[in-house]
Structures are given as C-alpha cells and as structure tokens.
Protein backbone atom coordinates (compact mmCIF):
# COMPACT_ATOMS: atom_id res chain seq x y z
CA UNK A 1 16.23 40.29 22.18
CA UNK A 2 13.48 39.21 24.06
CA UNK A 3 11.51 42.39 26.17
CA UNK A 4 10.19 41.89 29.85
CA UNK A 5 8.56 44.24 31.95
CA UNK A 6 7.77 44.48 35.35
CA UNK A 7 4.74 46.91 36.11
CA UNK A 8 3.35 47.98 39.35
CA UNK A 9 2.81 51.76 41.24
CA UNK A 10 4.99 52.38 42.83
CA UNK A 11 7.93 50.23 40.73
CA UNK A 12 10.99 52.52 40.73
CA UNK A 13 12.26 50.72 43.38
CA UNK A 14 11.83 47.22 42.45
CA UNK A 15 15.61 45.07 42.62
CA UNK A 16 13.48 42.87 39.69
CA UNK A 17 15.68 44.12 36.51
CA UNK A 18 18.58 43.58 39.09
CA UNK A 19 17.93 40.25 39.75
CA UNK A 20 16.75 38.90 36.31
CA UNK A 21 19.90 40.59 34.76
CA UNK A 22 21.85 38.57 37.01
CA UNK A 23 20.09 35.43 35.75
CA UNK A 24 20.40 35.99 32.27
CA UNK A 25 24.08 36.66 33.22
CA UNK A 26 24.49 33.59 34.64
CA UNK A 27 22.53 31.57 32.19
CA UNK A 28 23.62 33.01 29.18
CA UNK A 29 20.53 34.46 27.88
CA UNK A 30 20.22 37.94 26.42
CA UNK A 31 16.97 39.50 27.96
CA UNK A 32 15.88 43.15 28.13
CA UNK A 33 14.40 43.44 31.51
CA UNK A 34 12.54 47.27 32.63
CA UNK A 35 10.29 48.30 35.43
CA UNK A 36 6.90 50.63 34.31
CA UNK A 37 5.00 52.38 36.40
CA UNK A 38 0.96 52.05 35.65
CA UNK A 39 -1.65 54.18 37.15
CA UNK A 40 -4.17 52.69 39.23
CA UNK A 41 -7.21 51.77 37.27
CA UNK A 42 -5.50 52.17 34.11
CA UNK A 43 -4.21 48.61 34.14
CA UNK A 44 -6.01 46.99 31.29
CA UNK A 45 -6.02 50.33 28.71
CA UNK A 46 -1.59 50.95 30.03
CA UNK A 47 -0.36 47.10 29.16
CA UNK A 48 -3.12 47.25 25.83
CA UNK A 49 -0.64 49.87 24.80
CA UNK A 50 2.16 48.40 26.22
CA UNK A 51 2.10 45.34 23.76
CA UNK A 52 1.16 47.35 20.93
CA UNK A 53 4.75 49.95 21.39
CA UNK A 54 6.81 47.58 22.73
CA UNK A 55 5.81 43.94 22.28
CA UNK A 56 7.01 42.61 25.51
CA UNK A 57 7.74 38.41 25.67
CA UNK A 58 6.31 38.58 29.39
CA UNK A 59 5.71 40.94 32.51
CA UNK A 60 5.90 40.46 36.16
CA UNK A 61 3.04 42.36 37.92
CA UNK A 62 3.13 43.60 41.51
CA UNK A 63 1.31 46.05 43.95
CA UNK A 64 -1.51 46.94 43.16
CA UNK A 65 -2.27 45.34 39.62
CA UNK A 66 -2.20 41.09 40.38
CA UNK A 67 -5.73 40.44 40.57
CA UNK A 68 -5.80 42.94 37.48
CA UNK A 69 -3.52 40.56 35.41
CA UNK A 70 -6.06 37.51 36.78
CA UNK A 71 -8.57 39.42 34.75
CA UNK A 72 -7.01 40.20 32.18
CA UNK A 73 -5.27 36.86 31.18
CA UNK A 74 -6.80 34.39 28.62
CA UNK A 75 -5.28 31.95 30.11
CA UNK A 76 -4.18 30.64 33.93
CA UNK A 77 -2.13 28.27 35.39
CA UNK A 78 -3.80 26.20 37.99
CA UNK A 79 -1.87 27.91 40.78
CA UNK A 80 -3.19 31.14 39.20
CA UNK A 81 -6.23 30.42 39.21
CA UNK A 82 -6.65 28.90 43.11
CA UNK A 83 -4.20 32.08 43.71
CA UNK A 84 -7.32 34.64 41.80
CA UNK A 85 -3.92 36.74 41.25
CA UNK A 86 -1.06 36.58 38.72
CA UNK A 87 2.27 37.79 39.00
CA UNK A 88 3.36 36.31 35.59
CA UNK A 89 2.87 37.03 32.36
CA UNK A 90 3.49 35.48 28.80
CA UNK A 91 2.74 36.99 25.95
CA UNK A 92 1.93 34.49 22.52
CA UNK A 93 -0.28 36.38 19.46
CA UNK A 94 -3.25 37.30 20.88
CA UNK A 95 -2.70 34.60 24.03
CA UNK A 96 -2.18 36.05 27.43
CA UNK A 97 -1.06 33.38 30.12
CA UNK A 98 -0.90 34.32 33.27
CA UNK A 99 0.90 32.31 36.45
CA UNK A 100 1.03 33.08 39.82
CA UNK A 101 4.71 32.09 41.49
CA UNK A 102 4.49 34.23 44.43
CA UNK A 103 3.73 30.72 46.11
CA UNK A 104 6.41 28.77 44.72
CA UNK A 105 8.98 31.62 45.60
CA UNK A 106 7.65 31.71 48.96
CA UNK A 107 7.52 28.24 49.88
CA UNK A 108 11.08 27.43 49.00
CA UNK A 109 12.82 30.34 50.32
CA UNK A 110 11.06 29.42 53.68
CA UNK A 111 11.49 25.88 53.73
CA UNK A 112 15.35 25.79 51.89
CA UNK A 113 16.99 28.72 53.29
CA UNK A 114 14.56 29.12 56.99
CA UNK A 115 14.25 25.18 57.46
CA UNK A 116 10.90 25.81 58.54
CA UNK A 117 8.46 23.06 58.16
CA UNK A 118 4.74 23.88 57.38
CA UNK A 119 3.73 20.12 58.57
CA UNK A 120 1.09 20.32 61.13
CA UNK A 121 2.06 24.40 61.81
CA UNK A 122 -0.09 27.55 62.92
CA UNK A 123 0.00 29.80 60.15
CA UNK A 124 -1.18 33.41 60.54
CA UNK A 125 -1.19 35.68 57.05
CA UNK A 126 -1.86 39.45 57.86
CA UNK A 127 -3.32 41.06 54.73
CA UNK A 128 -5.82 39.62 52.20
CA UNK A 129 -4.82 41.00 48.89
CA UNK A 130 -3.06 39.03 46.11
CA UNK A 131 0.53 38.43 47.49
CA UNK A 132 -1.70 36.69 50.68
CA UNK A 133 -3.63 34.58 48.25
CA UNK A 134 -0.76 33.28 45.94
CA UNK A 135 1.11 32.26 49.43
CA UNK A 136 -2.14 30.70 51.16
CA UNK A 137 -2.85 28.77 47.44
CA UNK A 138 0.65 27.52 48.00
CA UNK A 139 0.71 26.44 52.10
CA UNK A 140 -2.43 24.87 52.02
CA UNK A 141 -1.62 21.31 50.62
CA UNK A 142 1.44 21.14 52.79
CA UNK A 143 -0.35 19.80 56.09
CA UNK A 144 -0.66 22.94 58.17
CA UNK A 145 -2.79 22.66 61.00
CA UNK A 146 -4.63 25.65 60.77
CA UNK A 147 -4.23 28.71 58.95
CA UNK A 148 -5.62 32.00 59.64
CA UNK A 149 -5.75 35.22 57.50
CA UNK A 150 -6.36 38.41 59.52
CA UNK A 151 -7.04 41.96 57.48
CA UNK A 152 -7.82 45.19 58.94
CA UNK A 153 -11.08 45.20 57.21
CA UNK A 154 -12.64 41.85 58.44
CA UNK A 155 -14.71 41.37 55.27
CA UNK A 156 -12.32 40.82 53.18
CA UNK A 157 -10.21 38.19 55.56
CA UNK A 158 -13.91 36.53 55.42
CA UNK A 159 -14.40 35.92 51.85
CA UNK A 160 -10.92 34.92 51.21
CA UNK A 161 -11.06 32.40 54.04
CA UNK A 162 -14.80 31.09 52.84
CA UNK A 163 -13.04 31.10 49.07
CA UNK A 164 -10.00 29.06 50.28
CA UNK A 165 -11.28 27.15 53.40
CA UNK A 166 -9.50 28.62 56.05
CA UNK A 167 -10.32 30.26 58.94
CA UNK A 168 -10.92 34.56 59.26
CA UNK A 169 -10.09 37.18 61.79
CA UNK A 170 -10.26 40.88 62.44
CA UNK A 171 -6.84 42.65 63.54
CA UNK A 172 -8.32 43.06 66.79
CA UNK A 173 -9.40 39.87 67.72
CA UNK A 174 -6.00 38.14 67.03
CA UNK A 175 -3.75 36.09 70.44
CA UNK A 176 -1.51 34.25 71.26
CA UNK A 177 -0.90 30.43 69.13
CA UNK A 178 0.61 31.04 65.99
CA UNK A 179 3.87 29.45 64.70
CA UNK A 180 4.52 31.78 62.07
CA UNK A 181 3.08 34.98 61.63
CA UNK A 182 3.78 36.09 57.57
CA UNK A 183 2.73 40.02 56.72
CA UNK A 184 1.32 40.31 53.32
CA UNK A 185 -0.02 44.17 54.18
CA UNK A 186 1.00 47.50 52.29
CA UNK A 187 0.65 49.04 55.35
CA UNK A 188 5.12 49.31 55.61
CA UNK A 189 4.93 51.38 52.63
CA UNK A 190 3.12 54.35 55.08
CA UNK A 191 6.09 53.19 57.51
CA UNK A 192 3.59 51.80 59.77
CA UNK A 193 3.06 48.47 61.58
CA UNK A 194 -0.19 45.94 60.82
CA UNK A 195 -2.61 47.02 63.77
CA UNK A 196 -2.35 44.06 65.60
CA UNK A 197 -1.35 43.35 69.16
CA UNK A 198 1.79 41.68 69.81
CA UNK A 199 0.75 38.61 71.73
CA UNK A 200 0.54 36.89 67.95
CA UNK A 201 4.47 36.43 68.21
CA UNK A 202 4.51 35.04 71.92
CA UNK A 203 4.42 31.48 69.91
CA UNK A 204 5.96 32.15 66.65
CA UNK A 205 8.80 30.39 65.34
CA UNK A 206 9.17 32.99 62.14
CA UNK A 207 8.27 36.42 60.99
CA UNK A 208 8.49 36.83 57.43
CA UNK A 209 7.42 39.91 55.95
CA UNK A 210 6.94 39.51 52.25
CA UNK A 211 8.03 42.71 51.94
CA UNK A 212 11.88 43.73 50.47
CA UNK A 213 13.00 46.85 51.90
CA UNK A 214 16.84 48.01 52.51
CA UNK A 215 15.91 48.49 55.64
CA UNK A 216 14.22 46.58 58.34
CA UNK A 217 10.48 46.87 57.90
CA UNK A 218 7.77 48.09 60.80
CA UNK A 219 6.56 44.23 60.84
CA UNK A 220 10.20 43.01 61.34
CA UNK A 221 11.04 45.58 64.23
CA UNK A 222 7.25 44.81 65.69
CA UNK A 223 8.31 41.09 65.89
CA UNK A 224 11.38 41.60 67.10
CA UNK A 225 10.33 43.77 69.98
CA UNK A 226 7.95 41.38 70.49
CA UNK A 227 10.15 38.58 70.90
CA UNK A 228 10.07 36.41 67.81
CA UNK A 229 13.35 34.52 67.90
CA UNK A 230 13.94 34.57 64.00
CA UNK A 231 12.69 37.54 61.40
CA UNK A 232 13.04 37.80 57.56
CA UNK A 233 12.07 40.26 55.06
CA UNK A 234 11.28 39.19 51.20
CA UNK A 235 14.25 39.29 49.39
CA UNK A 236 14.43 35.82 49.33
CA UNK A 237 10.63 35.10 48.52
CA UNK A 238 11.64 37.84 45.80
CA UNK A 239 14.55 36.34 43.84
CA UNK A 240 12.76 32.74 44.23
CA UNK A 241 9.61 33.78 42.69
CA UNK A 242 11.63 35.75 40.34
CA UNK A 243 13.63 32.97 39.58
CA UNK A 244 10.85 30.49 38.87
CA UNK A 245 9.41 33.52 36.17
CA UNK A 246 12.31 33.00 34.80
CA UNK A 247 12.21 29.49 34.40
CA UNK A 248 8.34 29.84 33.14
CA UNK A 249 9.31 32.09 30.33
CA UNK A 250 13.10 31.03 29.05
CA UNK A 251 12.95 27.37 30.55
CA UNK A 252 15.96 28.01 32.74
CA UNK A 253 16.24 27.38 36.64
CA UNK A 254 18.91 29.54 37.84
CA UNK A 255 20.90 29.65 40.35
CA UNK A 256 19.61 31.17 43.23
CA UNK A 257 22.06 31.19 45.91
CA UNK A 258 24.45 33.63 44.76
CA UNK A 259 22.21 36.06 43.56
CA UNK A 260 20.73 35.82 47.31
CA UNK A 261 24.52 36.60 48.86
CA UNK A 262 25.06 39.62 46.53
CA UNK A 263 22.38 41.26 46.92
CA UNK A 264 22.36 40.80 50.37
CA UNK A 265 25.66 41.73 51.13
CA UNK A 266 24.84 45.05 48.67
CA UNK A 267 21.91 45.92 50.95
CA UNK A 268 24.29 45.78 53.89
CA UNK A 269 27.17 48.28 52.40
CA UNK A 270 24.77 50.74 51.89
C-alpha cells in the first residue's frame, strides 16, 4: 500500500487524510494517507528521516514548509518553479519532484463553483508567502487587469511583485478598486484580521480566504462587515488542489463535487 504524508506545523487539524480517503474510496485505490507535524527549521533533516522509516510514495506540504520543499526537490514542475513553492511531493529512488497545485486548486474552485471570471479583473492577494505565490503563478496568464499583492511587511510584497511582475503595496496604503480581494495571511491562525482598512471591499465582487476553518475566519467576517456581497473560505481551493495531488501521484481525477457537499454539510452539523 502506497504511504502519503502530509507535513506542516501546525497539521493536526488538516481535513487532508479526510479528503484523500474519500478519493481513494471513490476511485478504488488503496492509499495510506497521515498528517506529521515537523518543527520549524527542521524541515530538510525531519522528511530525510521520514523517507528512510517510512518510505512515503509522496507528501503534501503546507504552512510553514512550501518554499522548504522548493529547496529541497530535485526536481520541479514548471508551475513549481514560477510558484518558488511546492505543495507536492513524489518520491522515485533518490528523485524528489516537487509540484505546486495550490494554483490549479484555486483557480477552478473559483472559476467552477464562484463563476468568477479573472478576464480583465482587479486582483488584490494579502500575504506574500508560498500559498500567495502558487495562486499569483496561476492568475497571471488569465488576463487580469492588474494584480496587486499587499503584505504587512512591504519588502516582501516588493520582491515578490518585482519577481512576478506585478504591482506591490504596504497594508496601509491599500483603497478602494479591487474586484476580488483573496487573503493568503497566517494572521487567522492568531484569530486576527489582515491590518488593512476596509475600503479594499467597497468594489469587490469576492472574498476568498484561502484559509479552511470550521468556522468563519476574521477575513470572512472583515469582508462581510465591510460589505462584500459574496465570501468563501478554502475548503474548496483545498479539496481541488488536493484532488489534482491526487491525480499527479495515482493518475486519477476524482470526483470533486461530492466530497465538497459532505464535508460541507459535516462542517455545518457541528
């Protein structure tokens, strides 16, 4: 039986073991699918022994570790690489390949299940860390007209934007003129808001926060107060991305839609 991991601190709470269960389920495939917690800057020595104990087919890598899995990879995908993050791993010999199909998951959850159209659209992304560069690697060829990535430490919105050709704010400086506003921070896991005012949602169509939490996150209420006339969290970006790992490593495309609907309607019971 083929072993899969997803790693990340914290990872307790990931729905990821959920989700690819239910795909193997409904695909027919046997998988063993586990979350593992890594320190911070013990990524490279933790999944060096993780191969050797368990010798894992592929991992999924979230907060904090993605660039860490760019790094470490022998190999990337070309979204990977444009990304400079990977969220997907596949282990061959001595081969690492990493992917990055944060994008992918993103993109279709938006455009299939929000009908939003990124053709000549504002785009504002709120946090410059990996999950913001796999998404902005993704958006860019589909004809936005301008997109903007904002970070509470300007510097870093800078050289992403100067990396990816796209324009670069501070949190303070941000208006009115976006037509969807897309939160890529950590800073829900404190139970806080981005520090931003909120004139950015006067305009907005959507607020998607790629965050998955049961309940709604400090982004999503901030929106909502502020007006925004449609709000999402990331379970869907979540069980798309998942589902295209899936697909990288087993050559499967499953069915999405129902695993969307039950775990939706799960988060709602409780």
């Amino acid at each position: 039986m083929k072993k899969f991991y997803v790693i990340g601190h914290p990872v307790a709470h990931s729905l990821s073991p959920k989700i690819h269960a239910m795909f193997a389920a409904q695909c027919g495939e046997e998988i063993d699918y586990q979350s593992i917690d890594f320190e911070p800057g013990c990524f490279i020595d933790s999944l060096g022994r993780l191969r050797r104990e368990q010798n894992p087919y592929g991992a999924n890598v979230t907060v904090p570790f993605k660039r860490d899995a760019a790094d470490y990879c022998t190999e990337l995908t070309e979204r990977a690489r444009v990304a400079g993050a990977v969220n997907t791993i596949t282990f061959s010999g001595n081969q690492v390949f990493g992917d990055n199909t944060d994008g992918a998951g993103f993109v279709h959850d938006v455009c299939a299940r929000c009908g939003f159209d990124f053709v000549g659209k504002r785009v504002l992304m709120l946090g410059a860390g990996g999950a913001a560069r796999g998404v902005i690697a993704a958006i860019r060829p589909l004809g936005c007209a301008r997109i903007t990535v904002a970070n509470r430490t300007e510097s870093r919105a800078v050289s992403l934007a100067e990396e990816m050709g796209i324009h670069a704010a501070a949190f303070t400086d941000l208006g009115r003129g976006y037509d969807i506003v897309i939160n890529a921070t950590s800073a829900g896991l404190s139970g806080a808001a981005p520090a931003v005012p909120n004139t950015i949602f006067s305009d907005a169509q959507l607020a998607y926060d790629l965050v998955y939490a049961q309940y709604s996150t400090p982004f999503m209420r901030l929106a909502r107060e502020s007006g925004c006339p449609r709000v999402e969290d990331g379970l869907g970006m979540l069980i798309e991305q998942a589902a295209e790992s899936f697909k990288v490593w087993l050559g499967v495309a499953p069915d999405t839609a129902p695993v969307y609907m039950a775990l939706r309607a799960a988060a709602e019971k409780a």
